[in-house]
N, C-alpha and C. Protein backbone atom coordinates (compact mmCIF):
# COMPACT_ATOMS: atom_id res chain seq x y z
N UNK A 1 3.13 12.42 -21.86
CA UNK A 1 2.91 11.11 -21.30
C UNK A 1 3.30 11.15 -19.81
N UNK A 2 2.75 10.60 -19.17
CA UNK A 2 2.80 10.50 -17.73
C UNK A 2 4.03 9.42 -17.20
N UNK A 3 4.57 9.85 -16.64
CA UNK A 3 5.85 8.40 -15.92
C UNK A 3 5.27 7.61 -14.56
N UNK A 4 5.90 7.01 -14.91
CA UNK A 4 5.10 5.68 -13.50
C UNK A 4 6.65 5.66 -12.67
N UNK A 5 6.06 6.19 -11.48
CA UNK A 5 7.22 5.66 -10.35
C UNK A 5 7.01 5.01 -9.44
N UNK A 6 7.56 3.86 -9.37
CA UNK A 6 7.35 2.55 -7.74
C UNK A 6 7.82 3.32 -7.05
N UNK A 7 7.23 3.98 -5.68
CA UNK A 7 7.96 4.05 -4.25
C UNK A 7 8.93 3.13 -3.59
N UNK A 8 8.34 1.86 -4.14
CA UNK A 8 9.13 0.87 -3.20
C UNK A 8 10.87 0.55 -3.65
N UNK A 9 11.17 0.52 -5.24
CA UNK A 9 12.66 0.46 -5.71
C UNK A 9 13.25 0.98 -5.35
N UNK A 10 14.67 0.86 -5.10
CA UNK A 10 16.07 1.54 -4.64
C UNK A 10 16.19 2.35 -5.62
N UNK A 11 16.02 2.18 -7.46
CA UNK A 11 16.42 2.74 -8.27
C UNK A 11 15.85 3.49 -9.01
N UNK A 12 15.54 4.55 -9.50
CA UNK A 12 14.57 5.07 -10.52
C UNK A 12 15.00 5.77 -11.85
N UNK A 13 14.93 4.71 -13.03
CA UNK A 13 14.97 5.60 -14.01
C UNK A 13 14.26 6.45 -14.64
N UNK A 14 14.50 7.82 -15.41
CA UNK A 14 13.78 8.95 -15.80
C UNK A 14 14.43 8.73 -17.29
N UNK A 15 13.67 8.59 -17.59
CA UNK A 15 13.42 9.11 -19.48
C UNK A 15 13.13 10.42 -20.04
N UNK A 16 13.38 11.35 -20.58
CA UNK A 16 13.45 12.33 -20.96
C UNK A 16 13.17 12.52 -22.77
N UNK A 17 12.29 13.32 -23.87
CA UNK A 17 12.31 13.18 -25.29
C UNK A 17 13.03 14.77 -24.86
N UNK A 18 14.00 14.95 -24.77
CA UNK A 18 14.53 16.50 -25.17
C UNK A 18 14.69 17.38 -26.35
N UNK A 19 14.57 18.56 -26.50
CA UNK A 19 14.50 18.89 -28.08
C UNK A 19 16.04 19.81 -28.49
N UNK A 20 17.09 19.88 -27.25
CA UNK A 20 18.07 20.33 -27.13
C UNK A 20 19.11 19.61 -26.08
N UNK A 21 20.21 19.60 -25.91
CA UNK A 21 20.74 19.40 -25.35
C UNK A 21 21.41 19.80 -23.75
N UNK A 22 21.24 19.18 -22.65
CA UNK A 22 20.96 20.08 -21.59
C UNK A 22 22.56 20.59 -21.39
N UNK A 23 22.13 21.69 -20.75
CA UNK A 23 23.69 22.28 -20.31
C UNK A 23 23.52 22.72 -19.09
N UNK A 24 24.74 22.92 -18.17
CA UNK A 24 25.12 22.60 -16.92
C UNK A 24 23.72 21.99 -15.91
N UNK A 25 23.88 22.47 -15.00
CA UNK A 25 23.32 21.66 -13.75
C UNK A 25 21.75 21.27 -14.21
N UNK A 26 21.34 20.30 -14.56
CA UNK A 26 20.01 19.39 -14.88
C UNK A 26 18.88 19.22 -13.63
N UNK A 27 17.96 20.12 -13.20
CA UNK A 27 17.22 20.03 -11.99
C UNK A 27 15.70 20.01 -12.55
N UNK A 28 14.94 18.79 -11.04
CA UNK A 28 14.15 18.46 -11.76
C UNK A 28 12.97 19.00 -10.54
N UNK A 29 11.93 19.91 -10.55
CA UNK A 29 11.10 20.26 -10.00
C UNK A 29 10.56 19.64 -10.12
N UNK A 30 9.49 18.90 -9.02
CA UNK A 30 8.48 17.92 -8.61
C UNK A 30 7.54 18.88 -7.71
N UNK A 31 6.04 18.52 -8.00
CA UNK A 31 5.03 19.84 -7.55
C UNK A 31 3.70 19.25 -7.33
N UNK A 32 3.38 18.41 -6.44
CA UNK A 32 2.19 17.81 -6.26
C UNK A 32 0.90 18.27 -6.94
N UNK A 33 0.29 17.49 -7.41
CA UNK A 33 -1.61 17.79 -7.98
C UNK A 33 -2.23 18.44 -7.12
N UNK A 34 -1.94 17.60 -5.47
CA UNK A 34 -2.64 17.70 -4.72
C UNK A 34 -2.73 18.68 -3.28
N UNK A 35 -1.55 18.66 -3.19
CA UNK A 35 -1.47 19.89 -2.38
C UNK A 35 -0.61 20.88 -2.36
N UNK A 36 0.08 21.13 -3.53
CA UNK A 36 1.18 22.27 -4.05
C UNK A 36 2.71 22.39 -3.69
N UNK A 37 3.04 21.19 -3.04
CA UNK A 37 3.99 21.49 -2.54
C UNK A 37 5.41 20.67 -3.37
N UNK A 38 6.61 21.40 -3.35
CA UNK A 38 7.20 21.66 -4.42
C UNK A 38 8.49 20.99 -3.64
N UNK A 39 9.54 20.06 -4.24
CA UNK A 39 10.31 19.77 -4.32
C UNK A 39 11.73 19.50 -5.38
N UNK A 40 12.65 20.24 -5.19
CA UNK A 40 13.87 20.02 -6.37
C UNK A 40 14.76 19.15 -6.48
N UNK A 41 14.98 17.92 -7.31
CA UNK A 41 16.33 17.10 -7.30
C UNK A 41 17.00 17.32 -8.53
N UNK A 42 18.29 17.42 -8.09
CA UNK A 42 19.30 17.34 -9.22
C UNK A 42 19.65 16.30 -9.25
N UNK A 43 19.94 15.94 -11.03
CA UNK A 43 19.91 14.93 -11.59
C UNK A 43 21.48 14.83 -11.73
N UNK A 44 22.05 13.79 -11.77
CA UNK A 44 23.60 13.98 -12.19
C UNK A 44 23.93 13.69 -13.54
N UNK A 45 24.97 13.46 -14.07
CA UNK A 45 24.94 13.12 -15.67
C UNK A 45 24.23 12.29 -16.05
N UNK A 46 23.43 11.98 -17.58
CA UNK A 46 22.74 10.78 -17.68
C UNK A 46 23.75 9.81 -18.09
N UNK A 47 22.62 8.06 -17.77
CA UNK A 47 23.16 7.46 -18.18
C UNK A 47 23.33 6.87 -19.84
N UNK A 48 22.21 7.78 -20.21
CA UNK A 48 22.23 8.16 -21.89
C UNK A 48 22.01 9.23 -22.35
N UNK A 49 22.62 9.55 -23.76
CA UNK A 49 21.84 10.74 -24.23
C UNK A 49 22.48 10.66 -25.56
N UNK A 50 21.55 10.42 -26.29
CA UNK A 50 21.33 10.44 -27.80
C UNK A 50 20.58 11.08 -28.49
N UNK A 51 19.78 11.10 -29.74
CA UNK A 51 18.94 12.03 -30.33
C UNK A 51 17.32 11.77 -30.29
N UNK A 52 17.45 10.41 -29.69
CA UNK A 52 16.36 10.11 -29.25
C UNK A 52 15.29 10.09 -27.80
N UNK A 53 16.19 10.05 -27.40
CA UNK A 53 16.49 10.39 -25.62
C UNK A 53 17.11 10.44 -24.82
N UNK A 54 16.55 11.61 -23.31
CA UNK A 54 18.54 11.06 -22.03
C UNK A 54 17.28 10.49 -20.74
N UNK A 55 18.40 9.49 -20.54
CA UNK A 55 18.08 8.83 -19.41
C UNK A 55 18.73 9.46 -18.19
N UNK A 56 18.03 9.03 -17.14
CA UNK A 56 18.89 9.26 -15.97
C UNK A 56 18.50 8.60 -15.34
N UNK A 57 19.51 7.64 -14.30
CA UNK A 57 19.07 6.63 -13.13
C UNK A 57 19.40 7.24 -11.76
N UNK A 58 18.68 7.46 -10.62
CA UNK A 58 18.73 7.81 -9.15
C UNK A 58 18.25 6.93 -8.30
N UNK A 59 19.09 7.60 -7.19
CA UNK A 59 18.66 6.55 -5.72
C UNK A 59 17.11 7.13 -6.01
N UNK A 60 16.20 6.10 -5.33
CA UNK A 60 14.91 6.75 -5.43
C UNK A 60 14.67 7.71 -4.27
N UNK A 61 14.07 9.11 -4.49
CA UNK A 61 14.20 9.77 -3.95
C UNK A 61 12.87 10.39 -3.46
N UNK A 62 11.52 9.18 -3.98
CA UNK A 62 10.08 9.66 -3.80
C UNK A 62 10.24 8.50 -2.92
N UNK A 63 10.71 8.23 -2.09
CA UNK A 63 10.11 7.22 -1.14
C UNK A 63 8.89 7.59 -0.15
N UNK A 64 9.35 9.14 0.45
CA UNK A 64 8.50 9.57 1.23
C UNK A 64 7.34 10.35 0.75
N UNK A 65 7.30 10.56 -0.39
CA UNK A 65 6.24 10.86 -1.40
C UNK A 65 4.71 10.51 -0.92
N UNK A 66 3.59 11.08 -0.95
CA UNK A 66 2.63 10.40 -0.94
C UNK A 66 2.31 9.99 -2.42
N UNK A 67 1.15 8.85 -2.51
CA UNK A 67 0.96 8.13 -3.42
C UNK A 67 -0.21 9.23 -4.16
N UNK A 68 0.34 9.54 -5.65
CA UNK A 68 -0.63 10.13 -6.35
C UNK A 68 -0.10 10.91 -6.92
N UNK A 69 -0.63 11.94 -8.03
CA UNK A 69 -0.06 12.74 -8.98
C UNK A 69 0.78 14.15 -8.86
N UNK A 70 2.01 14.05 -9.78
CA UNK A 70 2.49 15.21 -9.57
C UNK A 70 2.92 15.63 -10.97
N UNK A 71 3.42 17.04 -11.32
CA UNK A 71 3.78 18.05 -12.20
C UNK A 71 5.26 18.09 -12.26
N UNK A 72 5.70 17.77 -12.92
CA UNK A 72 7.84 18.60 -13.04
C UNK A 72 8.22 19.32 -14.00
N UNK A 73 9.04 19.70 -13.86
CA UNK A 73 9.51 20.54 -14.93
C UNK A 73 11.14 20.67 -14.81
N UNK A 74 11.69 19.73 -15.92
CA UNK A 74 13.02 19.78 -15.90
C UNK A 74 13.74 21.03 -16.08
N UNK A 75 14.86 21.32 -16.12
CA UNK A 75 15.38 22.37 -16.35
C UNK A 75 17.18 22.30 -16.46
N UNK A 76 17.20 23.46 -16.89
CA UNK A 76 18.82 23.35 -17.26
C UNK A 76 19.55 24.75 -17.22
N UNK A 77 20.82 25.11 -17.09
CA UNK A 77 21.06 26.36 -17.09
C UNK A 77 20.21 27.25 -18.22
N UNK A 78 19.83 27.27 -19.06
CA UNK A 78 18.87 27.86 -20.20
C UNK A 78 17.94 27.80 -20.12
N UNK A 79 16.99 27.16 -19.19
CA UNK A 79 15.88 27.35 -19.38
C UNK A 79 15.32 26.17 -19.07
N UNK A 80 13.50 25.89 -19.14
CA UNK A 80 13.06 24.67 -19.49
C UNK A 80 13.53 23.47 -20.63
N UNK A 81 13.03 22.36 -20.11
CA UNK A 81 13.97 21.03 -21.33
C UNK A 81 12.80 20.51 -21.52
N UNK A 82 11.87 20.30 -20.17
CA UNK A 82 10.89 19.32 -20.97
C UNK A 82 9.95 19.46 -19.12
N UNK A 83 8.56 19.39 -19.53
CA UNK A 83 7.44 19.09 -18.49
C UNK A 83 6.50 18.12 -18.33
N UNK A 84 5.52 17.66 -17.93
CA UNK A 84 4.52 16.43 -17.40
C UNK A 84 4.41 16.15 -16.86
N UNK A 85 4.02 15.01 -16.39
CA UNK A 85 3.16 14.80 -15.24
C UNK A 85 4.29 13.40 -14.84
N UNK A 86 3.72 12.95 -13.47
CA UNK A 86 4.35 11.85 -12.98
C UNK A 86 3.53 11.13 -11.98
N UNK A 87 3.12 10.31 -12.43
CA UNK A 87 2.72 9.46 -11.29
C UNK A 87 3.04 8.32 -9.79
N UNK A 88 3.16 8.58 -9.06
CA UNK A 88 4.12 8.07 -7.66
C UNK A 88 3.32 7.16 -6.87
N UNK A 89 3.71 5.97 -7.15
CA UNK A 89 2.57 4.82 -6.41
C UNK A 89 3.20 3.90 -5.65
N UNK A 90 2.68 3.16 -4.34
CA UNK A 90 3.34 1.89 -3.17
C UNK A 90 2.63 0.55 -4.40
N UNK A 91 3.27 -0.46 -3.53
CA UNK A 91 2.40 -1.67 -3.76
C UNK A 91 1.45 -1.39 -3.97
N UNK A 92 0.89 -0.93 -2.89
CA UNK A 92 -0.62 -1.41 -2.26
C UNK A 92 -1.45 0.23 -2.70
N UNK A 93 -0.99 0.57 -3.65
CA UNK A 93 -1.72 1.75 -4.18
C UNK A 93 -3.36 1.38 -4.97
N UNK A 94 -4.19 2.06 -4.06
CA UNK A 94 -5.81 1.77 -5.45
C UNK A 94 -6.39 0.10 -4.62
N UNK A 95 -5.69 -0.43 -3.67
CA UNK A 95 -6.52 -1.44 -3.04
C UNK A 95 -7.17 -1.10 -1.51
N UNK A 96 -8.10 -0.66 -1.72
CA UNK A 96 -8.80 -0.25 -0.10
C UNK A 96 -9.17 -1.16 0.49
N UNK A 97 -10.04 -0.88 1.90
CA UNK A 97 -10.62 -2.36 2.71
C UNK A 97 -11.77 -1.32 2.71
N UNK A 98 -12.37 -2.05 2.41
CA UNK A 98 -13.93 -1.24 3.04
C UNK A 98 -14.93 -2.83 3.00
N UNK A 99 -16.24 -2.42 3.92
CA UNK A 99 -17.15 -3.40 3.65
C UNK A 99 -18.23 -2.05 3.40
N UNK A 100 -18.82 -3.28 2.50
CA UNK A 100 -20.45 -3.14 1.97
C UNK A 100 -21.36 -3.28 2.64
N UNK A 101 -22.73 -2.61 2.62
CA UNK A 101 -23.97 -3.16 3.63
C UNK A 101 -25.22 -2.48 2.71
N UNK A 102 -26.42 -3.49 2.70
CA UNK A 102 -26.98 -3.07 1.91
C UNK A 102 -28.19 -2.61 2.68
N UNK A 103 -28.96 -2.21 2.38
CA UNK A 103 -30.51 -1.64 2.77
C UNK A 103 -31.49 -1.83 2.11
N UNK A 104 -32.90 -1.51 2.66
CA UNK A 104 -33.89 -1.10 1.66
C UNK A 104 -33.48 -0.56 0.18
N UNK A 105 -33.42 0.24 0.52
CA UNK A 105 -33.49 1.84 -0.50
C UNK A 105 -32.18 1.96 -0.95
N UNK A 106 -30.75 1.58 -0.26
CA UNK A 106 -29.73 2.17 -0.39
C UNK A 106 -28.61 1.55 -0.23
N UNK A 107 -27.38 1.04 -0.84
CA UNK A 107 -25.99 0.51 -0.40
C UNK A 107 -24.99 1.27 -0.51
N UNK A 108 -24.19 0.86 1.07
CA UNK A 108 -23.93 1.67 2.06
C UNK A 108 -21.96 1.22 1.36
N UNK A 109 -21.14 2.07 1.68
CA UNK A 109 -19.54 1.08 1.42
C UNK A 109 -18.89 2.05 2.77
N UNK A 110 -18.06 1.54 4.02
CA UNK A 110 -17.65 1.89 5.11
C UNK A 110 -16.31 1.94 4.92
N UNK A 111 -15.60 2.67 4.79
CA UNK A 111 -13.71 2.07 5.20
C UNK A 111 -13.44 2.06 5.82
N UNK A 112 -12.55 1.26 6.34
CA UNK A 112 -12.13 1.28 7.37
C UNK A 112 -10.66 2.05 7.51
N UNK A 113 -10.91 2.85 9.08
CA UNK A 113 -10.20 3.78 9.25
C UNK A 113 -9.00 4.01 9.62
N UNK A 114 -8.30 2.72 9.85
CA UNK A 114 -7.34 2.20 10.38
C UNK A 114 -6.64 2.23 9.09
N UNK A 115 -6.44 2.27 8.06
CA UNK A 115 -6.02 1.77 7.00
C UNK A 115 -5.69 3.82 6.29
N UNK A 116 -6.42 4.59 6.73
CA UNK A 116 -5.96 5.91 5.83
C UNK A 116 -5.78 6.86 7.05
């Protein structure tokens, strides 16, 4: 399942279904769709962890993120814990400005360039 992260919150919680229990330092690789580039945060203790799931809450730390899909892969002194996808979105994510113009034969959609 994919996670939804607001850019804009101070806070971000991470949900985790683990199938073991993590041991020492909990780091979470973040790896863009889109242009490969790879970032690591360590997570500090969660603020849950039961048999059902561990949480963890952070300063948000995708602020400067661009908006759109990425890959992680948690990890723990042992190894992988758990992987998927994450999705990283602003407000104003998926609303463009463009105008329309139509033709004979053909309709035309312009964006405007000021805006990307």
């Amino acid at each position: 399942m994919t996670k939804l992260i607001n850019k804009d919150q101070l806070y971000v919680d991470l949900f985790f279904t683990l199938d073991r229990v993590a041991m020492g330092d909990v780091l979470l690789n973040v790896t863009s769709d889109y242009d490969k580039t790879e970032s690591i945060i360590t997570l500090s203790s969660p603020i849950t962890s039961n048999e059902r799931y561990t949480a963890y809450s952070l300063l948000n730390q995708f602020q400067d993120y661009a908006d759109g899909l990425y890959t992680y892969v948690l990890t723990d002194a042992f190894g992988i814990l758990e992987s998927g996808s994450i999705k990283i979105q602003s407000e104003d994510f998926g609303t463009p400005n463009y105008t329309s113009y139509q033709s004979e034969d053909d309709d035309y959609i312009v964006y405007d360039d000021d805006q990307y």
